[in-house]
Protein backbone atom coordinates (compact mmCIF):
# COMPACT_ATOMS: atom_id res chain seq x y z
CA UNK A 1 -13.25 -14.63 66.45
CA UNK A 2 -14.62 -11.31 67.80
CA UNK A 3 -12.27 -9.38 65.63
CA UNK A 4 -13.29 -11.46 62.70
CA UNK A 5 -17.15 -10.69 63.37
CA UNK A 6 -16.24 -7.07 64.35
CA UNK A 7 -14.17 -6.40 61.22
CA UNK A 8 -16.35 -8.34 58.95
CA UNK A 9 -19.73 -5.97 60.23
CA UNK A 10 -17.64 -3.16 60.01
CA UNK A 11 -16.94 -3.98 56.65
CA UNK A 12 -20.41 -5.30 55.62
CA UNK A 13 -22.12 -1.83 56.49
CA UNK A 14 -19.72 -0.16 54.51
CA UNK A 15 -20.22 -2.24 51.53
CA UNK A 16 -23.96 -1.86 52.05
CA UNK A 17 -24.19 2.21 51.45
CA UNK A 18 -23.69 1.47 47.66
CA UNK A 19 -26.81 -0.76 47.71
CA UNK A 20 -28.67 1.97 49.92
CA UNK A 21 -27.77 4.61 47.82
CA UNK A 22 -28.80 2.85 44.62
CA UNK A 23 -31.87 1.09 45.91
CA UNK A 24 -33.00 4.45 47.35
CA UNK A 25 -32.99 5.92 43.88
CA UNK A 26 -34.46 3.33 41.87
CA UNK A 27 -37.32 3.15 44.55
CA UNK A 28 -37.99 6.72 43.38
CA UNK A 29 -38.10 6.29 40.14
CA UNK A 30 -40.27 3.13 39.80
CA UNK A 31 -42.50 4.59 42.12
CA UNK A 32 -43.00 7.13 39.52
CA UNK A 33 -44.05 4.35 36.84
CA UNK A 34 -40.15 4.47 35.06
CA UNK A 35 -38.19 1.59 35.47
CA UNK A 36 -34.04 2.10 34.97
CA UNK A 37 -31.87 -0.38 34.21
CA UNK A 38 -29.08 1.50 33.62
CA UNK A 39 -28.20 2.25 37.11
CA UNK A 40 -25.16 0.38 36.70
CA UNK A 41 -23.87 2.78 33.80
CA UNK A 42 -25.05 5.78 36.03
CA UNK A 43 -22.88 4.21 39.15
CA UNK A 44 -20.04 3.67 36.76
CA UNK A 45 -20.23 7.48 35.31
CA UNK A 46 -20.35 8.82 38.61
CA UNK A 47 -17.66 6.96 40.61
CA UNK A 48 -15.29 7.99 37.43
CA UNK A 49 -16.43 11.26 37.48
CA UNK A 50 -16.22 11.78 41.24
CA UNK A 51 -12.74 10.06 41.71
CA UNK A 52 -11.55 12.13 38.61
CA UNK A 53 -12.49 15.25 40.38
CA UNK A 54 -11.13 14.10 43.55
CA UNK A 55 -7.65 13.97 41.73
CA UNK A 56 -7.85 17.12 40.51
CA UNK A 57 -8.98 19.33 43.13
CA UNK A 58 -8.26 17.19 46.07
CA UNK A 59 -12.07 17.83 47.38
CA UNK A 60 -13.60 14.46 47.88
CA UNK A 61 -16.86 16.43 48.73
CA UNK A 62 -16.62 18.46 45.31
CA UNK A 63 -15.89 14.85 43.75
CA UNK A 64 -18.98 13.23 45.56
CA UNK A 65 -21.03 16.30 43.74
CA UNK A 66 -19.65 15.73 40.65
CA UNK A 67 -20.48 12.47 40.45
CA UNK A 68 -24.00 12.55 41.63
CA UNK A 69 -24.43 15.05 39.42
CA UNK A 70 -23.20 12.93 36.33
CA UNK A 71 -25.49 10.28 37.60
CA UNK A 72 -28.34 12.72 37.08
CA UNK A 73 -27.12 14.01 33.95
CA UNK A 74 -26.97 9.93 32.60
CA UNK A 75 -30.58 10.12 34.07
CA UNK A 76 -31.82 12.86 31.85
CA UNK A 77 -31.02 10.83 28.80
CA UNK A 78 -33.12 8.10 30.28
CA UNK A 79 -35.77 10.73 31.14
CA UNK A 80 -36.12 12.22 27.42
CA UNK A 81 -35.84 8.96 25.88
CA UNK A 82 -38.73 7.37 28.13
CA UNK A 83 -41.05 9.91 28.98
CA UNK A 84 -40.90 12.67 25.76
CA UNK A 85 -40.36 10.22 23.55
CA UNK A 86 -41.73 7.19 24.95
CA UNK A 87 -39.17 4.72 24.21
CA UNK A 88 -38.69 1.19 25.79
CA UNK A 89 -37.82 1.92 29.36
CA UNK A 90 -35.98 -1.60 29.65
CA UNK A 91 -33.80 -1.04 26.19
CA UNK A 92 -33.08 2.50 27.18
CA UNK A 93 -31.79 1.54 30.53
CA UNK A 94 -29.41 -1.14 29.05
CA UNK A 95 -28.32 0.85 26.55
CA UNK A 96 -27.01 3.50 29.56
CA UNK A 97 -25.50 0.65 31.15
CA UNK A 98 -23.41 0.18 27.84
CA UNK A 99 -23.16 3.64 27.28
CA UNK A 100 -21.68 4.05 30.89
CA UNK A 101 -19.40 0.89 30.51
CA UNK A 102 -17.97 2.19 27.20
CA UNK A 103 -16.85 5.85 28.07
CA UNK A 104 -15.88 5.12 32.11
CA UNK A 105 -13.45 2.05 29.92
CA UNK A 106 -12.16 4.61 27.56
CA UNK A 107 -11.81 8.26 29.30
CA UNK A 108 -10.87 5.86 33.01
CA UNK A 109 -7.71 3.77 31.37
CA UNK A 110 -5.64 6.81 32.64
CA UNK A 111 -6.79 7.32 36.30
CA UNK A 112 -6.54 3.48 37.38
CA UNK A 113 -3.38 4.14 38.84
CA UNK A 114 -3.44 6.91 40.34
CA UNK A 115 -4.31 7.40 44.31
CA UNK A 116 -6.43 9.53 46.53
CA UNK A 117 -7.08 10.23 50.37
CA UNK A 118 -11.16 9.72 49.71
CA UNK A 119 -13.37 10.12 52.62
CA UNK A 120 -11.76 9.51 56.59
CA UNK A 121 -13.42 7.46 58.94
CA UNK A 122 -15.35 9.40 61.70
CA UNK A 123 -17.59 9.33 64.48
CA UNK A 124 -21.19 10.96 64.84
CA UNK A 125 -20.93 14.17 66.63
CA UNK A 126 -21.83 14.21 70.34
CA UNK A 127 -22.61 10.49 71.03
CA UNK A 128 -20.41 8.66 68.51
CA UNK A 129 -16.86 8.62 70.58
CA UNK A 130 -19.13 7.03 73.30
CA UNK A 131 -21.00 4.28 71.28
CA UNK A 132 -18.14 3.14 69.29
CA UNK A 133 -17.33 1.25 72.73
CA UNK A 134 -20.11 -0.72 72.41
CA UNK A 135 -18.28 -4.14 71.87
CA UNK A 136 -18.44 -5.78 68.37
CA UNK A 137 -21.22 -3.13 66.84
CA UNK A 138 -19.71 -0.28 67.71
CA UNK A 139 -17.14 0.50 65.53
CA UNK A 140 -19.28 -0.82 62.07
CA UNK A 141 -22.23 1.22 63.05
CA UNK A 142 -21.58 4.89 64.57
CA UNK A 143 -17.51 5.36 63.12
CA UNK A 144 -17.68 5.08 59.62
CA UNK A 145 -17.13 7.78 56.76
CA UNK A 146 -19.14 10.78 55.71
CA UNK A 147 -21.91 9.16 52.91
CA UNK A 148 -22.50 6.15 55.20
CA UNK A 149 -24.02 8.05 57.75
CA UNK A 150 -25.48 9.91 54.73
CA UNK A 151 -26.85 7.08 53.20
CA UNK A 152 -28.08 5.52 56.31
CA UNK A 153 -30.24 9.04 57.02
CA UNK A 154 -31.53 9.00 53.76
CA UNK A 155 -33.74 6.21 54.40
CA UNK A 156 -36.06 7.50 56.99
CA UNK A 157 -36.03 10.62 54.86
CA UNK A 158 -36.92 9.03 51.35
CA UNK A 159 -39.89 7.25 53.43
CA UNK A 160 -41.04 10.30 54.88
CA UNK A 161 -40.85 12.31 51.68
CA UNK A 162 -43.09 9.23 49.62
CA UNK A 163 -45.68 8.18 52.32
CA UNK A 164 -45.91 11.47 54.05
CA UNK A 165 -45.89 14.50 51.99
CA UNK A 166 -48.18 15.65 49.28
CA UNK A 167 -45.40 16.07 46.65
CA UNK A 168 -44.66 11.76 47.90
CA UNK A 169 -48.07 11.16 47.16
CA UNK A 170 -48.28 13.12 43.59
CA UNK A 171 -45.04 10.43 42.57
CA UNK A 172 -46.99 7.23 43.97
CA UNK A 173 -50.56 8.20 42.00
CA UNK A 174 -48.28 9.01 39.22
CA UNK A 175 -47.06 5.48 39.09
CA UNK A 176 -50.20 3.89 40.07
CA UNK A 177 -52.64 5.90 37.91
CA UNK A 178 -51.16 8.57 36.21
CA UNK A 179 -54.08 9.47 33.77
CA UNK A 180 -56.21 10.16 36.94
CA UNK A 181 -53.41 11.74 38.74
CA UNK A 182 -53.41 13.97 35.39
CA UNK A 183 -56.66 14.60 35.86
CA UNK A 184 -56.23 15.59 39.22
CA UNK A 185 -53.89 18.13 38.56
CA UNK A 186 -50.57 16.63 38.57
CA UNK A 187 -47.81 17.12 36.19
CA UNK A 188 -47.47 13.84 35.31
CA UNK A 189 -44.44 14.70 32.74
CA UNK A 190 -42.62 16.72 35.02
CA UNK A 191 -43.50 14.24 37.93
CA UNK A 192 -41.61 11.60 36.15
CA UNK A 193 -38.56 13.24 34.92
CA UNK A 194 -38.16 14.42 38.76
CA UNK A 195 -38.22 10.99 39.74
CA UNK A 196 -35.98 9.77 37.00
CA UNK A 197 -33.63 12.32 37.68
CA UNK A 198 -33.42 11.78 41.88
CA UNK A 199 -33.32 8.29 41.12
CA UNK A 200 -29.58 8.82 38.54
CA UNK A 201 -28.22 11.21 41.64
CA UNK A 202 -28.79 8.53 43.98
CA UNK A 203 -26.85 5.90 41.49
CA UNK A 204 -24.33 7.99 40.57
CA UNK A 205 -23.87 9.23 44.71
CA UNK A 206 -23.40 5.44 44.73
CA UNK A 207 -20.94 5.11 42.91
CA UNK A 208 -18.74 7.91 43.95
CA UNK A 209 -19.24 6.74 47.50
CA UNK A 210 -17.29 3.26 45.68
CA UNK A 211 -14.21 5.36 44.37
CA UNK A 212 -13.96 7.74 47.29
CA UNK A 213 -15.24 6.36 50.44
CA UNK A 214 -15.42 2.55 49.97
CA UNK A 215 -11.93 1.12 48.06
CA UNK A 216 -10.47 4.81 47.57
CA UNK A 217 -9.05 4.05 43.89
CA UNK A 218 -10.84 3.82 40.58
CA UNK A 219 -10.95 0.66 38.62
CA UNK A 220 -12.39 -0.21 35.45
CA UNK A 221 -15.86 -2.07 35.70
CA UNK A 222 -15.59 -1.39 39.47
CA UNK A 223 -19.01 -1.42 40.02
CA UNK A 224 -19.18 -4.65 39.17
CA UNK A 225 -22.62 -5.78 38.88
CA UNK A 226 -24.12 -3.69 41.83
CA UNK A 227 -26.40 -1.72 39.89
CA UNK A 228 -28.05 -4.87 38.74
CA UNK A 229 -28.21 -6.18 42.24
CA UNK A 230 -29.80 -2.89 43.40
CA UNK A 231 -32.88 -3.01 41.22
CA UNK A 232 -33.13 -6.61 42.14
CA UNK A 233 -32.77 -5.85 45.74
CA UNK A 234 -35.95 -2.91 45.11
CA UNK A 235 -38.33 -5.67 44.33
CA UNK A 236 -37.14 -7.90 47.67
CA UNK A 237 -37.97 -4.82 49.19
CA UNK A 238 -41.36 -4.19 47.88
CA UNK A 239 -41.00 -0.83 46.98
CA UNK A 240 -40.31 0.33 50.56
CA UNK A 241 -37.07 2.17 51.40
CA UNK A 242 -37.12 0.43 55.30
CA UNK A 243 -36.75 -2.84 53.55
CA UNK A 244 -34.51 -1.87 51.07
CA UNK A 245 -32.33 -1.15 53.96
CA UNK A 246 -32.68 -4.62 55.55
CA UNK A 247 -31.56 -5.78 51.87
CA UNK A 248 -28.90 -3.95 51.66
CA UNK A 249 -27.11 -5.04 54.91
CA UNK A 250 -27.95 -8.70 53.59
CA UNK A 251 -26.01 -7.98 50.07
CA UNK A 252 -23.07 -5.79 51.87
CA UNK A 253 -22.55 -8.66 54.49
CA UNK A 254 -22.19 -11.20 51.44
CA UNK A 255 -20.55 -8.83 49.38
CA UNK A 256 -17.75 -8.22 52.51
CA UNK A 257 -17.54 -11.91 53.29
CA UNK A 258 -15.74 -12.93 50.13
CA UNK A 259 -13.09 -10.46 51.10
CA UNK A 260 -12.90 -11.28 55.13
CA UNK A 261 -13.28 -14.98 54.84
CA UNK A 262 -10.01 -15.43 53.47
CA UNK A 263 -7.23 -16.97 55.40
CA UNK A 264 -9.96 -18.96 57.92
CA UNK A 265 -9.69 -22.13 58.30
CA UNK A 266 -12.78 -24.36 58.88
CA UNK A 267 -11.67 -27.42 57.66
CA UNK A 268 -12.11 -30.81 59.83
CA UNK A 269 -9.37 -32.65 61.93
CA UNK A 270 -7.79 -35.21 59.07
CA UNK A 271 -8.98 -38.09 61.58
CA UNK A 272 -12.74 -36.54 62.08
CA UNK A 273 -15.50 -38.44 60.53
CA UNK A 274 -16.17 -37.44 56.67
CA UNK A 275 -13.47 -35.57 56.75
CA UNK A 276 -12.33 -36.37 53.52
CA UNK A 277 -15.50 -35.23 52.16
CA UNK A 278 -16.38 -32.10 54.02
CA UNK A 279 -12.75 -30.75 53.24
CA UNK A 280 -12.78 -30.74 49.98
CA UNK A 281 -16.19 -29.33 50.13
CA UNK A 282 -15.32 -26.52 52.05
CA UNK A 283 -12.27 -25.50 50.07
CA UNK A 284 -14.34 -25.27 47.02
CA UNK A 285 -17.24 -23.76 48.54
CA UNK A 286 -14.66 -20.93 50.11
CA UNK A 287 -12.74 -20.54 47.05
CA UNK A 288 -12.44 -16.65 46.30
CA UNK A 289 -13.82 -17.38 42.42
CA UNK A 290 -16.95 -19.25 43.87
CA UNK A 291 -17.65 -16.56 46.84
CA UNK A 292 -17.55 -14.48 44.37
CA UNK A 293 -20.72 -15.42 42.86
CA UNK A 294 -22.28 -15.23 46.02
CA UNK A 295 -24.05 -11.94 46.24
CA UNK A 296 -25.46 -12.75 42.68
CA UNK A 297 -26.64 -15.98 43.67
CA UNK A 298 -28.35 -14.68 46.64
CA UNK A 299 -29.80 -11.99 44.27
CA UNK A 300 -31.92 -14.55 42.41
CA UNK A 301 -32.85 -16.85 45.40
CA UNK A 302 -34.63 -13.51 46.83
CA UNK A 303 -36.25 -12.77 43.71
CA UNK A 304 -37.77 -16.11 43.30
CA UNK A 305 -38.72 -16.10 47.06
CA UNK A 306 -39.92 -12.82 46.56
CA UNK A 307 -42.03 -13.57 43.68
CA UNK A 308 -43.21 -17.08 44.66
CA UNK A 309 -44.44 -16.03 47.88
CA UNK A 310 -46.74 -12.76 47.21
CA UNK A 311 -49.28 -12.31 44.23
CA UNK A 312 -48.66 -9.38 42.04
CA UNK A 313 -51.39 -7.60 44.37
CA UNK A 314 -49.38 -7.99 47.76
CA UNK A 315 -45.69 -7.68 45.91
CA UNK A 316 -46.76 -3.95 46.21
CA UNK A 317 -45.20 -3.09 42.30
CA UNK A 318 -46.77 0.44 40.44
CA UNK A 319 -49.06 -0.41 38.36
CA UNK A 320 -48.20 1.99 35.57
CA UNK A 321 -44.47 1.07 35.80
CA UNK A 322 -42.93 0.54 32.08
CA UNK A 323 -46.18 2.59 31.01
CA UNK A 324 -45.66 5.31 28.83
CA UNK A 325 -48.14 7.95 29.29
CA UNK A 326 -49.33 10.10 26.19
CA UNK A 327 -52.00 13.11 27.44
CA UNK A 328 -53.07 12.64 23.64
CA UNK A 329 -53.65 8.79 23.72
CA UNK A 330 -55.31 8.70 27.37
């Protein structure tokens, strides 16, 4: 049972850096006032783009580049679309997420079988080779590969840069108030499209960390709903990148489950009472179809807890997210 929990952690915190990643980058961009739903096309593009590159060149850092780069590059259509020309934010997004779908299915259909040495496992430097004895923990949290540990400094940065530096606070008043922030001084154009932009890198880092660090092959529609469960997971979060962390772990434990529960047996003794109605129950319940659907299940029981239990004033949302903003108009 302890190499079941160990594995199973190991393999939940893994799973979780896509969700960091993601949720990182959407927190940027909504806290800028732009909401993007095409995060999912943006992971798609770049975990095709880095595992292409990977091929290649055999760099899985050049490949990791390349595809956070193509995440941004997704994100600039989003950018012009929503901010010059003031288009829906929610129809632009999904039509990424299409657009992303469509040309990873058509231009990926000859990498899917081809294979890659992605990203090794290591330890941090210094301390690592001592805390991976820690029993159980150890080895999921301090030996892992190169954008976990990324990922999982990211967060304290991305906090630090929003809630403690002036160019943090010019993207929050741009989301909250952007025709005072205007008046203020701030860019309010060029304030968005930054955000917009960080927040495609950070989906499209996502998704190369999929294809290089996390299953090490590309697949078609690998992502596989995780974009959508990142944007969900920013509003559980609140708009904070701490929480989105939290979040993440919860998702990437779920997420690993489905693949580490198989083979266990939890079924009753055939003599035990209600056996013969607890069995059946479990089998379903830990069918691989139905765990499937577990992450996206748990997705909308957070949003509805989420939602129920704060007011629009304490969920913490921008205010002027979906807004366009028109200097002209304002």
């Amino acid at each position: 049972m302890v190499g079941f929990t160990a594995g199973l952690l190991d393999a939940a915190v893994r799973a979780s850096t896509v969700f960091i990643f993601a949720a990182l980058g959407e927190i940027i961009s909504e806290r800028g006032g732009v909401l993007n739903l095409g995060v999912e096309g943006m992971m798609l593009v770049g975990a095709l783009g880095g595992f292409a590159t990977t091929v290649v060149t055999g760099s899985y850092w050049l490949g990791f580049l390349v595809g956070t780069a193509l995440g941004a590059l997704l994100a600039l259509v989003h950018a012009f679309l929503c901010i010059t020309l003031k288009s829906s934010q929610v129809i632009s997004g999904i039509m990424l997420t299409l657009l992303g779908t469509g040309l990873t299915t058509f231009f990926g259909a000859e990498w899917v079988d081809k294979s890659i040495d992605g990203f090794p496992q290591t330890t941090l430097p210094l301390v690592g080779r001592y805390l991976v004895e820690i029993p159980i923990i150890g080895e999921a949290l301090f030996r892992s590969t190169a954008p976990d540990f990324i990922a999982l400094a990211l967060v304290p940065i991305v906090w630090w840069f929003l809630f403690r530096t002036n160019l943090g606070l010019e993207v929050i008043a741009v989301g909250e108030d952007p025709e005072t922030a205007d008046t203020m001084g701030v860019d309010v154009f060029k304030m968005r499209y930054l955000c917009v932009l960080l927040g495609g890198a950070f989906a499209g880092a996502a998704g190369a960390h999929l294809s290089l660090a996390f299953s090490q092959l590309w697949a078609t529609g690998m992502v596989a709903g995780r974009g959508w469960i990142a944007v969900a997971l920013v509003i559980f979060a609140q708009w904070r990148p701490e929480r989105a962390l939290v979040g993440a772990y919860l998702f990437g434990l779920l997420d690993a489950l489905q693949l580490r529960s198989q083979g266990i047996d939890l079924a009753l003794d055939a003599g035990a009472p209600l056996s013969g109605v607890v069995n059946p129950l479990l089998e379903l319940l830990m069918h691989p179809t139905i765990m499937a659907t577990y992450p996206y299940l748990a997705t909308i029981f957070v949003l509805v807890v989420t939602v129920v239990r704060f007011d629009d004033s304490r969920l913490g949302a921008p205010s002027a997210l979906l807004e366009p903003y028109s200097r002209e108009t304002d």
